[in-house]
Protein backbone atom coordinates (compact mmCIF):
# COMPACT_ATOMS: atom_id res chain seq x y z
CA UNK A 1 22.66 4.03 12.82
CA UNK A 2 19.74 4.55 10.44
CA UNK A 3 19.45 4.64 6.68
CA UNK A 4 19.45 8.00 5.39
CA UNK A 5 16.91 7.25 2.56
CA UNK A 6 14.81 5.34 4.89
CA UNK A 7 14.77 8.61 6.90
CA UNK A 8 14.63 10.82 4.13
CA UNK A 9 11.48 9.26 2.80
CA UNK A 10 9.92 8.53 5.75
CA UNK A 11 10.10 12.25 6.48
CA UNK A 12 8.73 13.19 3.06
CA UNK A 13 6.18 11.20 3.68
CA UNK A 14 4.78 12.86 7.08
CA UNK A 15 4.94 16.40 5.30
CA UNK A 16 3.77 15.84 2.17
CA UNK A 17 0.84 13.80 3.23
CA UNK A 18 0.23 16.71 6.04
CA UNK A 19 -0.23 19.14 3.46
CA UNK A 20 -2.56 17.01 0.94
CA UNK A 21 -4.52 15.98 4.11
CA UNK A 22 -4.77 20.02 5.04
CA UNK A 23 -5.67 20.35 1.73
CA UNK A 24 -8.26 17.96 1.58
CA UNK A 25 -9.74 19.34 5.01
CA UNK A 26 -9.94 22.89 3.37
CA UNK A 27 -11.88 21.09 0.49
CA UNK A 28 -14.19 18.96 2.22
CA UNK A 29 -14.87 22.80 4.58
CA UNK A 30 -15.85 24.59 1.33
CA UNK A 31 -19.25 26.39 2.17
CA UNK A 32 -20.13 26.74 -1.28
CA UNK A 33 -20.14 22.91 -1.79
CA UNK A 34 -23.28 21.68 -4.00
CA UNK A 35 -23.44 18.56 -5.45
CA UNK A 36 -26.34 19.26 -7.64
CA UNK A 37 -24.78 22.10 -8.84
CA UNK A 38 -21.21 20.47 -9.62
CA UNK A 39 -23.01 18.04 -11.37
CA UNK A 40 -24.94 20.10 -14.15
CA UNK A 41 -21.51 22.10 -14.43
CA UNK A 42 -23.25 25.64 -13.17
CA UNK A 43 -20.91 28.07 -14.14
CA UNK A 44 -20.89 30.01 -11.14
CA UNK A 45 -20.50 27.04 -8.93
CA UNK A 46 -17.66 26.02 -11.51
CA UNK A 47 -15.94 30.06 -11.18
CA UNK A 48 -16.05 29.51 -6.91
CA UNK A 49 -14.67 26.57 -6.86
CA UNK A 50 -11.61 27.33 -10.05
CA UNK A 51 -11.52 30.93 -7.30
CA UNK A 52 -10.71 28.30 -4.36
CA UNK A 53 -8.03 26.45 -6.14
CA UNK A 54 -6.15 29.69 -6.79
CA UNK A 55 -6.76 30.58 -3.41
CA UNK A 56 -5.14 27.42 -2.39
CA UNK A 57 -2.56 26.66 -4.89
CA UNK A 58 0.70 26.82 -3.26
CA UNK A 59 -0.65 24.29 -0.66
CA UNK A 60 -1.80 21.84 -3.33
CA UNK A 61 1.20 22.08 -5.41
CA UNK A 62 3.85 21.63 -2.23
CA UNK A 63 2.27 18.33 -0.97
CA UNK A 64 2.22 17.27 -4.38
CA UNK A 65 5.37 17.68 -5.16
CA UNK A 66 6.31 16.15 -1.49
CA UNK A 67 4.55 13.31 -1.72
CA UNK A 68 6.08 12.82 -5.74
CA UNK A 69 9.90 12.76 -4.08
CA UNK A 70 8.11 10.82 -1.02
CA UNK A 71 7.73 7.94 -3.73
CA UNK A 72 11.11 8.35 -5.30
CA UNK A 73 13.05 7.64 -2.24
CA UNK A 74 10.88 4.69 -1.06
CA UNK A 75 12.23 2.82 -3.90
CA UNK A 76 15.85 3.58 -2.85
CA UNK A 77 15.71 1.43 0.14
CA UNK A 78 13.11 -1.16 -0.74
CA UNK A 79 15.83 -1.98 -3.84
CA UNK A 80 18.36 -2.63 -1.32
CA UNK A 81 16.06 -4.35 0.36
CA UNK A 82 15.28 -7.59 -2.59
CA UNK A 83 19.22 -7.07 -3.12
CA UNK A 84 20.18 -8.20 0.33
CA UNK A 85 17.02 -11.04 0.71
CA UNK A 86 18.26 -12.42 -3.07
CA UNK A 87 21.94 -12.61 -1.35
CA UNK A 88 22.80 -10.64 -4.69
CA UNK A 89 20.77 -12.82 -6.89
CA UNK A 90 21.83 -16.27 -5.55
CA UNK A 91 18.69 -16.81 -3.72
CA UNK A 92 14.86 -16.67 -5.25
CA UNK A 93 16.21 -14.48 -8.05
CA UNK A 94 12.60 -14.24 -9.97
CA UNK A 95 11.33 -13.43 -6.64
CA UNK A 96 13.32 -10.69 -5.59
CA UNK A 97 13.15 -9.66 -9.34
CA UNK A 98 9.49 -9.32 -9.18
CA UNK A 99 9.78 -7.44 -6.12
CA UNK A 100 12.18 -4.69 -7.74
CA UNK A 101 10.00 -4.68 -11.01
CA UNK A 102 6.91 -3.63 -8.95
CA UNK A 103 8.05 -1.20 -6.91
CA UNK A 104 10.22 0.40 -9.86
CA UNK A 105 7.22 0.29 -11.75
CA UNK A 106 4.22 1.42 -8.95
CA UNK A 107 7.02 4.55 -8.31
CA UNK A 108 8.19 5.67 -11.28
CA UNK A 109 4.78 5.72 -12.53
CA UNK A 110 3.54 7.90 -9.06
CA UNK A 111 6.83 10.23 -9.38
CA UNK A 112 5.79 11.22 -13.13
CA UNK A 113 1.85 11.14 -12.82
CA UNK A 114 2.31 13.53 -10.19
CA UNK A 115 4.50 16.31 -12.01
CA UNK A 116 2.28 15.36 -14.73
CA UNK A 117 -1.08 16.47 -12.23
CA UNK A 118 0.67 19.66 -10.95
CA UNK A 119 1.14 21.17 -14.18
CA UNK A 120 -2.50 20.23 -15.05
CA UNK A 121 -3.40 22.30 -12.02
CA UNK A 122 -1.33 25.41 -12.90
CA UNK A 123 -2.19 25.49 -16.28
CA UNK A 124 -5.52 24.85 -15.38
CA UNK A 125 -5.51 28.14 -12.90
CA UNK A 126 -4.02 30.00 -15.04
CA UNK A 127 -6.22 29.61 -17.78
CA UNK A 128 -8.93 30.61 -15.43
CA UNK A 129 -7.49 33.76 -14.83
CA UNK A 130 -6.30 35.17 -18.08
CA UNK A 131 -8.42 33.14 -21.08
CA UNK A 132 -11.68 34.49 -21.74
CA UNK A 133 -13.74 31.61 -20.72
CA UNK A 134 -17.51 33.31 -20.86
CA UNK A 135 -18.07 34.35 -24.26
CA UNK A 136 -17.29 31.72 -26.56
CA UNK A 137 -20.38 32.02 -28.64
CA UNK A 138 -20.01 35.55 -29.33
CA UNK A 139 -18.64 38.51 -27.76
CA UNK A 140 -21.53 39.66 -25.43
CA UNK A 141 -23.34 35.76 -25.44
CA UNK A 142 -22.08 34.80 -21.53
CA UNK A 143 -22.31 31.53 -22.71
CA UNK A 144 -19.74 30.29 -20.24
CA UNK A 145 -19.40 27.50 -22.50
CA UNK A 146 -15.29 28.26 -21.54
CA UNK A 147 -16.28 27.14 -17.69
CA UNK A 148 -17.75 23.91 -18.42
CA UNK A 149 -14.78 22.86 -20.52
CA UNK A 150 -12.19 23.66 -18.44
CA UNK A 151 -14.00 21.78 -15.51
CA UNK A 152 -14.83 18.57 -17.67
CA UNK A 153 -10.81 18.40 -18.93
CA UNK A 154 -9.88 18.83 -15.17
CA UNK A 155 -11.96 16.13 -13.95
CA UNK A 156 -10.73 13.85 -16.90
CA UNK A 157 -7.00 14.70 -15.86
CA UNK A 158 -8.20 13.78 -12.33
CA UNK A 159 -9.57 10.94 -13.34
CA UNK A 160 -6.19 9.52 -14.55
CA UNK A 161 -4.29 10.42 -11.01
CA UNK A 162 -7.09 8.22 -9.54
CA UNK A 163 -6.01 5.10 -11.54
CA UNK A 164 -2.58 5.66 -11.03
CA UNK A 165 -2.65 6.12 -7.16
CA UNK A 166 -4.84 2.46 -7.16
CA UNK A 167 -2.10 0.89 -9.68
CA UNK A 168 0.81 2.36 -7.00
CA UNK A 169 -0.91 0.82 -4.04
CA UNK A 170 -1.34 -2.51 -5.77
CA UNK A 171 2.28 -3.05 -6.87
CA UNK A 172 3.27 -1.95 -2.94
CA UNK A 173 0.71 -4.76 -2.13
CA UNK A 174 1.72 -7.35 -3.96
CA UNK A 175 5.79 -6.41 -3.39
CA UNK A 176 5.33 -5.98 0.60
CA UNK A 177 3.56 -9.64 0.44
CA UNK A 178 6.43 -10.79 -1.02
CA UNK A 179 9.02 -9.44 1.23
CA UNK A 180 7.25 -10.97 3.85
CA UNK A 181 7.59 -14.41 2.40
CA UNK A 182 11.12 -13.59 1.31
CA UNK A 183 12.23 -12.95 5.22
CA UNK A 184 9.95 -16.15 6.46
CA UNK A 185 12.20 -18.30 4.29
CA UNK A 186 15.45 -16.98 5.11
CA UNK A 187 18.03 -19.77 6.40
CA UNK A 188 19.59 -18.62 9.75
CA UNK A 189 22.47 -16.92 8.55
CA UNK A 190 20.44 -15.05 6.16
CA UNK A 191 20.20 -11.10 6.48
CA UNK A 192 19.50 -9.25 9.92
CA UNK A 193 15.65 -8.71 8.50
CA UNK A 194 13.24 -9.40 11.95
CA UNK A 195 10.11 -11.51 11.24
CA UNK A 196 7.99 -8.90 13.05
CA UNK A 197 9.34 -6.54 10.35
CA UNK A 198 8.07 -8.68 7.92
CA UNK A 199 4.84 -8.86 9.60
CA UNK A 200 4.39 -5.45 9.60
CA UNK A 201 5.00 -5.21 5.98
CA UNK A 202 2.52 -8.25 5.62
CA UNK A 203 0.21 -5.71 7.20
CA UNK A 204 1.03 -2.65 5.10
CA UNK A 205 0.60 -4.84 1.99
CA UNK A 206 -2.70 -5.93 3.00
CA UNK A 207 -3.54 -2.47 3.86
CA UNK A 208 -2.54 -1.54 0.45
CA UNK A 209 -4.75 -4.14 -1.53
CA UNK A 210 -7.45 -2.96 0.28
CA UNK A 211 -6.87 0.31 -0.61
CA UNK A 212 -6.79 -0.69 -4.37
CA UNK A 213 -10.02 -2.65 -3.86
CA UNK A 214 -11.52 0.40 -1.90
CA UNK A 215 -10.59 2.51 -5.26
CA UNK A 216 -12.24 0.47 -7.67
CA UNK A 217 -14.99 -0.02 -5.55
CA UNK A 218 -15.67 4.34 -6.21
CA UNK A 219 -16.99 3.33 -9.60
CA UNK A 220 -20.05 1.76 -7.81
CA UNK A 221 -20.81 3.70 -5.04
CA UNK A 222 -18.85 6.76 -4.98
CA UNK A 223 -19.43 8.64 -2.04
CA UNK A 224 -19.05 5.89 0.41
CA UNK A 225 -15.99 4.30 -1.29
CA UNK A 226 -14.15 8.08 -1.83
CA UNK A 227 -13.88 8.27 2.03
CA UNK A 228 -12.85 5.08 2.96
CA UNK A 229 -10.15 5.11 0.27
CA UNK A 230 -8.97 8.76 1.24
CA UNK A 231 -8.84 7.32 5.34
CA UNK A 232 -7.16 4.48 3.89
CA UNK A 233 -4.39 6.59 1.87
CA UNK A 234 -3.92 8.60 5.03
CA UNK A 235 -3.36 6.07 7.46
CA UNK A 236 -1.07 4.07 4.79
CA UNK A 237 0.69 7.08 3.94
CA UNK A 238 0.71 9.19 6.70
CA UNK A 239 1.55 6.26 9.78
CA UNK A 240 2.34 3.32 8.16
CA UNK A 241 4.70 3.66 5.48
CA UNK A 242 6.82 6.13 7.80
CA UNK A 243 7.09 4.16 10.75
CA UNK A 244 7.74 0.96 8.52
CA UNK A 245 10.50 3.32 6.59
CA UNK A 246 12.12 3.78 10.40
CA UNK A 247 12.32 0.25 11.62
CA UNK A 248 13.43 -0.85 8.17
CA UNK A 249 16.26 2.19 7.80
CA UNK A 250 17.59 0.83 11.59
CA UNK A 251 17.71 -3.19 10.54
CA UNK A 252 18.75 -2.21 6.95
CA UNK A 253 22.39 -1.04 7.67
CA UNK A 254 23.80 -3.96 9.11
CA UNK A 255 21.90 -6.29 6.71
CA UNK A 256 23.52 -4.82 3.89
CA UNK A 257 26.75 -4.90 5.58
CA UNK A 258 26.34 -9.06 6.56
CA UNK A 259 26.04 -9.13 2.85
CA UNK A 260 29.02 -7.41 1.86
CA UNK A 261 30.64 -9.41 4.64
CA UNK A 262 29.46 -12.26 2.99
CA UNK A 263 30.38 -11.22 -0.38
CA UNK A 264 33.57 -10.55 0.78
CA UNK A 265 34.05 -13.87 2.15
CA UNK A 266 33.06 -15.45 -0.83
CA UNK A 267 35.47 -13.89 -2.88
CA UNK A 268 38.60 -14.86 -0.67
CA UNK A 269 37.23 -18.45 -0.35
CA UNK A 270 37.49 -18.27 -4.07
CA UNK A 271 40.58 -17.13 -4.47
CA UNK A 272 42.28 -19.29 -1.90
CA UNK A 273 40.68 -21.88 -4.15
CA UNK A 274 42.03 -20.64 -7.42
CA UNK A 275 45.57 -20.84 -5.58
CA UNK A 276 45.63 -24.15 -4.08
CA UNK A 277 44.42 -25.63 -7.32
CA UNK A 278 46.81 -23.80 -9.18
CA UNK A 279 49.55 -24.88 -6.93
CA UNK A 280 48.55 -28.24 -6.43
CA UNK A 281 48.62 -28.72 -10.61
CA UNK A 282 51.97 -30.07 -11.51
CA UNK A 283 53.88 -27.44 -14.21
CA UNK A 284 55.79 -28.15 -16.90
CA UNK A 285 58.04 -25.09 -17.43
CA UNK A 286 60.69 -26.70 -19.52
CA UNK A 287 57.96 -27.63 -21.99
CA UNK A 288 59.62 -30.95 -22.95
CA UNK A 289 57.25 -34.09 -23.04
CA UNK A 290 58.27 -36.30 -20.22
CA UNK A 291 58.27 -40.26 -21.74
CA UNK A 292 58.72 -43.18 -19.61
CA UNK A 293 61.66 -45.41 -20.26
CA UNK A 294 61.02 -49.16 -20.94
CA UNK A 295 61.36 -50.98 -17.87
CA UNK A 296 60.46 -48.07 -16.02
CA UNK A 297 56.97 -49.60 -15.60
């Protein structure tokens, strides 16, 4: 038996990473590429490459959205996840808090920044298409004052998606490091969580600061630190993440059913206490006050 949101995200994951990595292939293939030229904004260079995004639209929007419900679902599971370690909330409770606060946080903010980014990118097609983006000046200027403004306010919007892909990978860091310290510290009849699962998170977390680092790194040297944070993304994304989503959706199941087991069992311990005491407790149904006779001492 396997989790079904385990599975469900892990699978999002694989095909929505697919695409943005096909995506990012086509991009890195362009012919036209100039670096020069992107960065004085040429206008022609600017209309090839606003012609290519049309060209590969659909592709760019799916994995986006993919990768936006890829997020969404993660959380579902890793939730569960601080639930069962905290032995609902009786065990490190700030701890497993913290844990839920960063990975509601790191995806809620990656679920909306991405349907935020894909309707910058059809807007920003479609304004290529239809707006008059040449003659800005006047009507016969070709100014293509248009071109260079639509680029600059794409790369701005970019620019944003950037920040919030680093700020997602740094509250999975610090919340996989954390899981892996919650599981090392379990007693024995804690949850059915393995150690080497916990390890592997260790891992991914570690993988995922480094992938923050890596990020912030692009505002120093940004060729060299765009392509080791893109491999990065891709191997988190794309192999980790899944394959930790499927040994995690296997152990997860009967985890969270010890702790309903145990929940269970703490209830009916409870109530058999409730009864005893309440048997054991003398009553006084008549309600007359019972006074010792003299003597009676």
């Amino acid at each position: 038996m396997i989790d079904i949101a385990c599975l469900f995200a892990a699978c999002l994951f694989v095909v929505g990473q697919s695409l943005s990595v096909t995506y990012m292939v086509k991009l890195q293939q362009k012919q036209f590429f100039d670096y020069a030229e992107f960065t004085v904004l040429d206008p022609d260079y600017i209309q090839q490459d606003w012609q290519f995004r049309r060209e590969n639209q659909a592709l760019e929007i799916a994995g986006g959205f993919i990768n936006a419900f890829s997020w969404l679902f993660f959380s579902i599971p890793m939730i569960q996840l601080a639930i069962v370690l905290s032995r609902g909330g009786t065990r490190l409770l700030s701890t497993h808090m913290f844990i839920g606060v960063l990975v509601i946080s790191g995806c809620a903010m990656e679920f909306f920044a991405r349907f935020m980014h894909l309707g910058i990118i059809q807007w920003g097609n479609w304004l290529s298409l239809e707006y008059n983006l040449q003659h800005w000046v006047s009507p016969t200027s070709n100014d293509n004052i248009g071109w260079r403004t639509l680029e600059v306010s794409h790369l701005i919007s970019f620019g944003t998606v950037i920040w919030i892909d680093s700020f997602e990978f740094l509250c999975l860091g610090f919340a996989l490091v954390l899981v892996y310290a919650s599981v090392n510290s379990l007693p024995a009849d804690g949850p059915r969580i393995s150690r080497s699962l916990a390890g592997f998170a260790l891992f991914i977390g570690l993988f995922s600061l480094a992938d923050f680092v890596s990020g912030v790194l692009r505002l120093r040297d940004w060729s060299t630190f765009r392509v080791l944070t893109m491999l990065i993304s891709i191997i988190n994304r794309l192999v980790l993440l899944p394959i930790f989503l499927l040994c995690l959706g296997c152990q997860l199941p009967y985890a969270v059913h010890q702790h309903k087991e145990a929940v269970e069992a703490g209830a009916n311990t409870q109530r058999s206490r409730h009864w005893v005491d309440s048997q054991s407790t003398p009553s006084n149904d008549t309600g007359v006050e019972l006074v010792s006779q003299p003597g009676e001492d």
